[in-house]
PDB file of N, CA and C in Angstrom:
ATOM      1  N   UNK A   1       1.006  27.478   4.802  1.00  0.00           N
ATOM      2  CA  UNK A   1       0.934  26.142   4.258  1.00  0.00           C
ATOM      3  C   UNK A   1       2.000  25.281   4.930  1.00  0.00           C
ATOM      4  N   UNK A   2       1.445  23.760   5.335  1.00  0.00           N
ATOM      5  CA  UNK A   2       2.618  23.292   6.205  1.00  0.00           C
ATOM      6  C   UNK A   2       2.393  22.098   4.778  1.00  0.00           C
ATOM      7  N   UNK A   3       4.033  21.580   4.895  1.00  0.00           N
ATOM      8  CA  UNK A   3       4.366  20.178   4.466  1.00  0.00           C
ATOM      9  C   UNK A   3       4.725  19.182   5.287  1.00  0.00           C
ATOM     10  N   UNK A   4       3.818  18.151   4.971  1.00  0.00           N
ATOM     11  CA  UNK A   4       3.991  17.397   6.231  1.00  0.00           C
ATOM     12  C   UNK A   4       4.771  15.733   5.290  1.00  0.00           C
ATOM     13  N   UNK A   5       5.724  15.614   5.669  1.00  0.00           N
ATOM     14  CA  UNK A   5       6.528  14.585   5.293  1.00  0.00           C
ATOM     15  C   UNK A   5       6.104  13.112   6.386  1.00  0.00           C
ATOM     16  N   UNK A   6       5.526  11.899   5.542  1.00  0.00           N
ATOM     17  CA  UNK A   6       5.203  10.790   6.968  1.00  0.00           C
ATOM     18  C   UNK A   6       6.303   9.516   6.515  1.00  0.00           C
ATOM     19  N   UNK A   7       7.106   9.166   7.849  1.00  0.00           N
ATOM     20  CA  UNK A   7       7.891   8.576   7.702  1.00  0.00           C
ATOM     21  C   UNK A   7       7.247   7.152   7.936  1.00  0.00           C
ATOM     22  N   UNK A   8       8.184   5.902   7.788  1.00  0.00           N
ATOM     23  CA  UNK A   8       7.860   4.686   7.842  1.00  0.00           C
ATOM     24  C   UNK A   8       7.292   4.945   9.979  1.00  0.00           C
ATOM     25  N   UNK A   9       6.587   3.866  10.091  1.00  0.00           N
ATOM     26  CA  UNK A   9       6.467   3.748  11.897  1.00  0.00           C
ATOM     27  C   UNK A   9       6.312   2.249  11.709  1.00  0.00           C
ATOM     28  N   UNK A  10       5.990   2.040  12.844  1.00  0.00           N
ATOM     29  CA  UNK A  10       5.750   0.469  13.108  1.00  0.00           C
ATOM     30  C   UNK A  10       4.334   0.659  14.229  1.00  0.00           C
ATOM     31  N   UNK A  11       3.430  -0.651  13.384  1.00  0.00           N
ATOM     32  CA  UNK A  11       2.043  -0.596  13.460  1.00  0.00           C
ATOM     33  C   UNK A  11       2.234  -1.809  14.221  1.00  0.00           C
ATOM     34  N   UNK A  12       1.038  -1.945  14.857  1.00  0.00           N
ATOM     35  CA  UNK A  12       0.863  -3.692  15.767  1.00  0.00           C
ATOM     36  C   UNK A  12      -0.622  -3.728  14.917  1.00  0.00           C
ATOM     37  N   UNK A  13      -0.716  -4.583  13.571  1.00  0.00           N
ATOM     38  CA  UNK A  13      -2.460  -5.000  13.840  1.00  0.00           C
ATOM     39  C   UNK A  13      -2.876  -6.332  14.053  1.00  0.00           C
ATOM     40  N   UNK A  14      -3.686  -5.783  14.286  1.00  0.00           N
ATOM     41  CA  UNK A  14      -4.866  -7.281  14.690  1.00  0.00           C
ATOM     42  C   UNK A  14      -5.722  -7.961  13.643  1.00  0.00           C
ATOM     43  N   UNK A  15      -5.520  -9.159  13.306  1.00  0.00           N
ATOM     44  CA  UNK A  15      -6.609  -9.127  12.638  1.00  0.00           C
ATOM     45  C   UNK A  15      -7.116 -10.775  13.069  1.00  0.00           C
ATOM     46  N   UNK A  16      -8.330 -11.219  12.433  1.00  0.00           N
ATOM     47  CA  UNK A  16      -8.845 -12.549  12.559  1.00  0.00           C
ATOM     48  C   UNK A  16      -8.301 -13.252  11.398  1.00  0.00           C
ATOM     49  N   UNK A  17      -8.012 -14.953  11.718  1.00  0.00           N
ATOM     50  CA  UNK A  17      -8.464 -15.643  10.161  1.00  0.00           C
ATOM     51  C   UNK A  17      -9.577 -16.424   9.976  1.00  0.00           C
ATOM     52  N   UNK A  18     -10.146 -17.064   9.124  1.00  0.00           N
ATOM     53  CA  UNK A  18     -11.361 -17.608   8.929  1.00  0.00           C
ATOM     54  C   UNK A  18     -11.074 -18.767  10.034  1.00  0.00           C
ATOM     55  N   UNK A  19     -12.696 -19.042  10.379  1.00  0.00           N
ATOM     56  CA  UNK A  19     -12.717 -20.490  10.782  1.00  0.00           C
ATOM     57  C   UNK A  19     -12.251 -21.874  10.015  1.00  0.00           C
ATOM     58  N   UNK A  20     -12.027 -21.962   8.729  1.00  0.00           N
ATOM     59  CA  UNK A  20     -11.325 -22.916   7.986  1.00  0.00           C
ATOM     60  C   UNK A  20     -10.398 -23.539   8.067  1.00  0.00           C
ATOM     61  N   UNK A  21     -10.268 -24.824   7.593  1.00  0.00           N
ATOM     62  CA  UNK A  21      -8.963 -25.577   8.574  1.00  0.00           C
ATOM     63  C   UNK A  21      -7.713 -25.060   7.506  1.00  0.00           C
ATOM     64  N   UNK A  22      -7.704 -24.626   6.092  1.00  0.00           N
ATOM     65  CA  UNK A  22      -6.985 -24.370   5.316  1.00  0.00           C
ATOM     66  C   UNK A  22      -6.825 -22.487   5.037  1.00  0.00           C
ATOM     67  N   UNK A  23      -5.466 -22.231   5.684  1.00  0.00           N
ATOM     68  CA  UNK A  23      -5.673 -20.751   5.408  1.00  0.00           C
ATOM     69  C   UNK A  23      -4.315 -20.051   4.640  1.00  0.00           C
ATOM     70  N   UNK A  24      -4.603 -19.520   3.076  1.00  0.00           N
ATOM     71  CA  UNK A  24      -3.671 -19.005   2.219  1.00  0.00           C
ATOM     72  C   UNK A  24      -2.963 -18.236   2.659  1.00  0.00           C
ATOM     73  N   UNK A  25      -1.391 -18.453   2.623  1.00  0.00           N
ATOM     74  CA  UNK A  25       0.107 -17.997   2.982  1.00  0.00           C
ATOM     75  C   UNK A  25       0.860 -17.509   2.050  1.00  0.00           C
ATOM     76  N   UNK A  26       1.017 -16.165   2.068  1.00  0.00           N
ATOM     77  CA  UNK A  26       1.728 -15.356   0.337  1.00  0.00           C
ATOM     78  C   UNK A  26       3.177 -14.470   1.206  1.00  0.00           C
ATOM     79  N   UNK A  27       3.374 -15.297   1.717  1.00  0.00           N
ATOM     80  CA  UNK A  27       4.420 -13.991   2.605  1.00  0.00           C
ATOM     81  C   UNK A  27       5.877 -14.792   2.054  1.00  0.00           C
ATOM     82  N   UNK A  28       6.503 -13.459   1.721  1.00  0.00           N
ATOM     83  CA  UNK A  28       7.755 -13.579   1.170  1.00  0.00           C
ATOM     84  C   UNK A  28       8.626 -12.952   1.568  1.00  0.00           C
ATOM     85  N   UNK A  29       9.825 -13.255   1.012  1.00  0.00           N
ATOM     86  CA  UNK A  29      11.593 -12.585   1.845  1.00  0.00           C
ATOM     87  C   UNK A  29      11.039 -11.048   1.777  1.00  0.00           C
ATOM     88  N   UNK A  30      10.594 -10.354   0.983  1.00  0.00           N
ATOM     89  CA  UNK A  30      10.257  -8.782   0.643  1.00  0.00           C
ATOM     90  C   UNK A  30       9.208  -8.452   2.353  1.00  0.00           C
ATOM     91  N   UNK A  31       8.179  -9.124   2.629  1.00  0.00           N
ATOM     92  CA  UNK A  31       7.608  -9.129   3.662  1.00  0.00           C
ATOM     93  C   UNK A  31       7.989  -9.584   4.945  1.00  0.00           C
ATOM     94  N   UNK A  32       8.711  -8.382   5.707  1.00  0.00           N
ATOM     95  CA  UNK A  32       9.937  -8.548   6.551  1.00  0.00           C
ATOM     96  C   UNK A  32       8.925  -7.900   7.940  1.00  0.00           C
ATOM     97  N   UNK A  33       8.112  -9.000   8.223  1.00  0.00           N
ATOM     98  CA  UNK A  33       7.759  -8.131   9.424  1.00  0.00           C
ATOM     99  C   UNK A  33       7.105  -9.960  10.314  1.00  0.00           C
ATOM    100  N   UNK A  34       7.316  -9.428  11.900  1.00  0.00           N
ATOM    101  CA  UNK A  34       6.907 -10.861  12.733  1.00  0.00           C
ATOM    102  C   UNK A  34       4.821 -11.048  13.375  1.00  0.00           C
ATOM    103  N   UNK A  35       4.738 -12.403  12.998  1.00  0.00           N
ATOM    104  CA  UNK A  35       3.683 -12.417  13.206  1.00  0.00           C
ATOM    105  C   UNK A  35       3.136 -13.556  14.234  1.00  0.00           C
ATOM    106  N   UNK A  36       2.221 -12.963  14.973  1.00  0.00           N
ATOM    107  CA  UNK A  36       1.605 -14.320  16.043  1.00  0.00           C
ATOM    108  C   UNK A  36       0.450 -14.087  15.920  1.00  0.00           C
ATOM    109  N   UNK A  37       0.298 -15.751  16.019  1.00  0.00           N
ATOM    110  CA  UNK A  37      -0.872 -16.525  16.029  1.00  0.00           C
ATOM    111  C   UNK A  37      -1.353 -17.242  16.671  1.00  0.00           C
ATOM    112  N   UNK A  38      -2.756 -17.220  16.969  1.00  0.00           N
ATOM    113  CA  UNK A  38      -3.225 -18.212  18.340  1.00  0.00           C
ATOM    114  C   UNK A  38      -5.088 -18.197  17.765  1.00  0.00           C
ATOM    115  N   UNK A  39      -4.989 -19.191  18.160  1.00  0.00           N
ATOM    116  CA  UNK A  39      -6.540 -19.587  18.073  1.00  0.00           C
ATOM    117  C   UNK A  39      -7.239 -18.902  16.862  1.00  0.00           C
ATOM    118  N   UNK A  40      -6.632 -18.981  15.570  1.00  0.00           N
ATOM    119  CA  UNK A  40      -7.555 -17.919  14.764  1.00  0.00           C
ATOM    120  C   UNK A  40      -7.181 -16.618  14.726  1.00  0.00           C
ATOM    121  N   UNK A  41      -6.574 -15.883  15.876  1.00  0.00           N
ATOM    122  CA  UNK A  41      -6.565 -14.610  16.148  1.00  0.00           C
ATOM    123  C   UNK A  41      -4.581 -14.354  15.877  1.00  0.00           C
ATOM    124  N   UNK A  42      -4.544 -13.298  15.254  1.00  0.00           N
ATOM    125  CA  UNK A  42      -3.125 -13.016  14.624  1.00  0.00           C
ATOM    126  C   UNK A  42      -2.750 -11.481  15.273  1.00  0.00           C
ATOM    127  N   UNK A  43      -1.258 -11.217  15.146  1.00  0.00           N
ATOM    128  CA  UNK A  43      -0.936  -9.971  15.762  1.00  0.00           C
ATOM    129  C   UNK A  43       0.340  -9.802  14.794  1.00  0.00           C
ATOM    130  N   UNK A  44       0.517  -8.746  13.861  1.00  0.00           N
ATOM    131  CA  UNK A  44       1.403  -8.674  13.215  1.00  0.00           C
ATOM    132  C   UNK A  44       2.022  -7.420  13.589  1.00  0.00           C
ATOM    133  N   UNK A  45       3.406  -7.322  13.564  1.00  0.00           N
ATOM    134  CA  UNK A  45       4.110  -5.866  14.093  1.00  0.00           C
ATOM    135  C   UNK A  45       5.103  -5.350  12.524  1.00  0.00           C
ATOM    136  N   UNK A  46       4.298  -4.374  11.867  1.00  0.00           N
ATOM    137  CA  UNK A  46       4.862  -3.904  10.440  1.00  0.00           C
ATOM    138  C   UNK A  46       5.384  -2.570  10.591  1.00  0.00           C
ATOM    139  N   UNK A  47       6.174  -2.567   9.628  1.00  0.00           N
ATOM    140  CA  UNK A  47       7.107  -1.283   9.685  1.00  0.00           C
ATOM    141  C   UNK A  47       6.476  -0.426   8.271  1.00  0.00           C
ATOM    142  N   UNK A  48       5.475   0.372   8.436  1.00  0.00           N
ATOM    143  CA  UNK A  48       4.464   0.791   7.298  1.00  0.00           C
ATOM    144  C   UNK A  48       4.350   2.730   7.460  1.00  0.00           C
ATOM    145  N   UNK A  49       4.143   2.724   6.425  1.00  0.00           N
ATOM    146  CA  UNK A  49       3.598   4.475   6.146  1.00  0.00           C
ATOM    147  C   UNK A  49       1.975   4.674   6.191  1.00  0.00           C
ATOM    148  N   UNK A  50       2.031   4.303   7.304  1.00  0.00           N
ATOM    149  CA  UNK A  50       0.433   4.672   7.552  1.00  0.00           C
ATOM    150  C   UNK A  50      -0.505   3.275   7.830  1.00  0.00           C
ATOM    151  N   UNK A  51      -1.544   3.369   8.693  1.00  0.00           N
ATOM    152  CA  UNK A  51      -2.500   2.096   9.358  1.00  0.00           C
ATOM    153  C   UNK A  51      -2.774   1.632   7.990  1.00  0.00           C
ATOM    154  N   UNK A  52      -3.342   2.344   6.992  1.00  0.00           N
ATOM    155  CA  UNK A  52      -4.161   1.481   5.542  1.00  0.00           C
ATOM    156  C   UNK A  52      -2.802   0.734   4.827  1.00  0.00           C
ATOM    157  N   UNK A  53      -1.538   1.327   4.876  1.00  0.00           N
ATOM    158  CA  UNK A  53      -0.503   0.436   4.115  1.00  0.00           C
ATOM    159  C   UNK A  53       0.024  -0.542   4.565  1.00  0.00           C
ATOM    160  N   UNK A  54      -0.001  -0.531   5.920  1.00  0.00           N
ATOM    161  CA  UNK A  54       0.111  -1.898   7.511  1.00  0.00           C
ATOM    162  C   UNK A  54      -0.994  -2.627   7.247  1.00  0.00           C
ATOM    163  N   UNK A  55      -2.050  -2.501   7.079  1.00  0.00           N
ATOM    164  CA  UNK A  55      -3.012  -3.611   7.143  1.00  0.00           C
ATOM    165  C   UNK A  55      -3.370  -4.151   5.303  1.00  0.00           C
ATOM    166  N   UNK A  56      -2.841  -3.317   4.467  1.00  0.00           N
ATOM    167  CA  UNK A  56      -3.024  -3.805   3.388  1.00  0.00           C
ATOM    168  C   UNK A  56      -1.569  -4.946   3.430  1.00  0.00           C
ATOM    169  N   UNK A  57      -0.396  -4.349   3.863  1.00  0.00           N
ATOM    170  CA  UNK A  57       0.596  -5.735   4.013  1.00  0.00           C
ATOM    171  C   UNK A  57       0.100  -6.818   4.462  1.00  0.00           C
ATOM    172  N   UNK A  58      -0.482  -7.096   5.315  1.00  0.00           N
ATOM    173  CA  UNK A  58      -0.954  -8.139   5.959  1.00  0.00           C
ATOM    174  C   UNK A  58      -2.005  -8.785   5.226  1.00  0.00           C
ATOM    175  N   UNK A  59      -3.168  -7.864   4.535  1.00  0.00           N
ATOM    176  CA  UNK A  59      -4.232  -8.257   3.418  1.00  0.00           C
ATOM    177  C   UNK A  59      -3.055  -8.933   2.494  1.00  0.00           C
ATOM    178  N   UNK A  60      -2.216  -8.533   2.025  1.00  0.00           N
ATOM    179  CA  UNK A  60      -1.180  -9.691   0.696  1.00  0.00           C
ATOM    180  C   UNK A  60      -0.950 -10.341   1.188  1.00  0.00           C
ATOM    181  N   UNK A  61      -0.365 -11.097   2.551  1.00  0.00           N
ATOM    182  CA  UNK A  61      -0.018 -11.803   2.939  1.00  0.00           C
ATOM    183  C   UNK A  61      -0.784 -12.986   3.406  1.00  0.00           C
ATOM    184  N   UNK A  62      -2.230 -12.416   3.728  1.00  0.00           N
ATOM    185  CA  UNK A  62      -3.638 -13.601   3.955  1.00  0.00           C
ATOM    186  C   UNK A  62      -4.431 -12.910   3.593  1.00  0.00           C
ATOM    187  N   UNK A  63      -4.551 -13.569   2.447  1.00  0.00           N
ATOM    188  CA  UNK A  63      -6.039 -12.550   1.702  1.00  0.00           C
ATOM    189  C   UNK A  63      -7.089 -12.678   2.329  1.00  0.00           C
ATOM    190  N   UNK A  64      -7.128 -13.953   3.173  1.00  0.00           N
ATOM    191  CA  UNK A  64      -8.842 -14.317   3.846  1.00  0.00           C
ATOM    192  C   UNK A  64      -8.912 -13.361   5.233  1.00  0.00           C
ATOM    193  N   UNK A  65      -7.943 -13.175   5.326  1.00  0.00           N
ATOM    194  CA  UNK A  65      -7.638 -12.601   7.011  1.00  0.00           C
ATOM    195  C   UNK A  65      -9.073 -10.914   6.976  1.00  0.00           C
ATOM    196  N   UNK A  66      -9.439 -10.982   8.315  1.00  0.00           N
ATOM    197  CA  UNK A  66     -10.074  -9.615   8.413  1.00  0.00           C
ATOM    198  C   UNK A  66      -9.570  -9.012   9.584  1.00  0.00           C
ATOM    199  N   UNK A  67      -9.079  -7.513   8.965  1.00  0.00           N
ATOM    200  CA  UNK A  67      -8.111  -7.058   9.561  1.00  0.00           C
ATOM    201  C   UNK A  67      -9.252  -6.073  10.635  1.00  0.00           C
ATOM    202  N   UNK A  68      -9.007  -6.096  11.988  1.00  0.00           N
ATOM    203  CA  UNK A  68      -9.143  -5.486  13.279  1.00  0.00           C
ATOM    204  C   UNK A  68      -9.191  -3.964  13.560  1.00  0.00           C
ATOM    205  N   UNK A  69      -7.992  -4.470  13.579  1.00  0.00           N
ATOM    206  CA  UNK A  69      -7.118  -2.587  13.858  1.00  0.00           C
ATOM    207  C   UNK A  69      -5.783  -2.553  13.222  1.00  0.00           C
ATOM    208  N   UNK A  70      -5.387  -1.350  13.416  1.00  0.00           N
ATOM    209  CA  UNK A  70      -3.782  -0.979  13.003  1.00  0.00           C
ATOM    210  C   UNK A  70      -3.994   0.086  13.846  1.00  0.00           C
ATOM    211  N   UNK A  71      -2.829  -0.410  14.914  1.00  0.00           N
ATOM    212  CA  UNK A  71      -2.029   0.537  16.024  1.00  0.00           C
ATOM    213  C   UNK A  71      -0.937   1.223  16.061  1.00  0.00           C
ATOM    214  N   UNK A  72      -0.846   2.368  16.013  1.00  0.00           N
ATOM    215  CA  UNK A  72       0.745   2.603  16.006  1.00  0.00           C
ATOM    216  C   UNK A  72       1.919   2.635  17.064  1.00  0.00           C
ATOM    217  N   UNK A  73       2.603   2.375  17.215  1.00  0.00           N
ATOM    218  CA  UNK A  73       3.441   1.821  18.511  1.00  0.00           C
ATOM    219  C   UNK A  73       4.161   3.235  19.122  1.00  0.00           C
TER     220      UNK A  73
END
């Protein structure tokens, strides 16, 4: 039997935001990670325990956003 302990990593994901000219912003001092944006298209670099807990940060942070991928660096 192995125990496998998963530490924090740092993810790059991708995701889209809507075509809408108005797009919801929930990111707070607790949400400590850098994000770029261009044309609609976003790239966030999170310091997460796993791709689903990296891209769910980013889901709180723009709920409309549809998330791409989660990469691990």
């Amino acid at each position: 039997m192995d125990n496998v302990i998963q530490f924090c990593a740092d993810y790059r994901v991708l995701f889209n935001l809507p075509e809408e000219k108005v797009v919801k912003l929930r990111k707070t001092a607790a949400d400590d990670f850098d994000i770029e944006i261009t044309d609609g298209h976003g790239i966030a670099y999170v310091k997460a325990a796993g791709k689903i807990n990296a891209a769910s940060r980013i889901k709180k942070v723009f709920p409309s956003a549809e998330i791409v991928e989660a990469i691990p660096l």
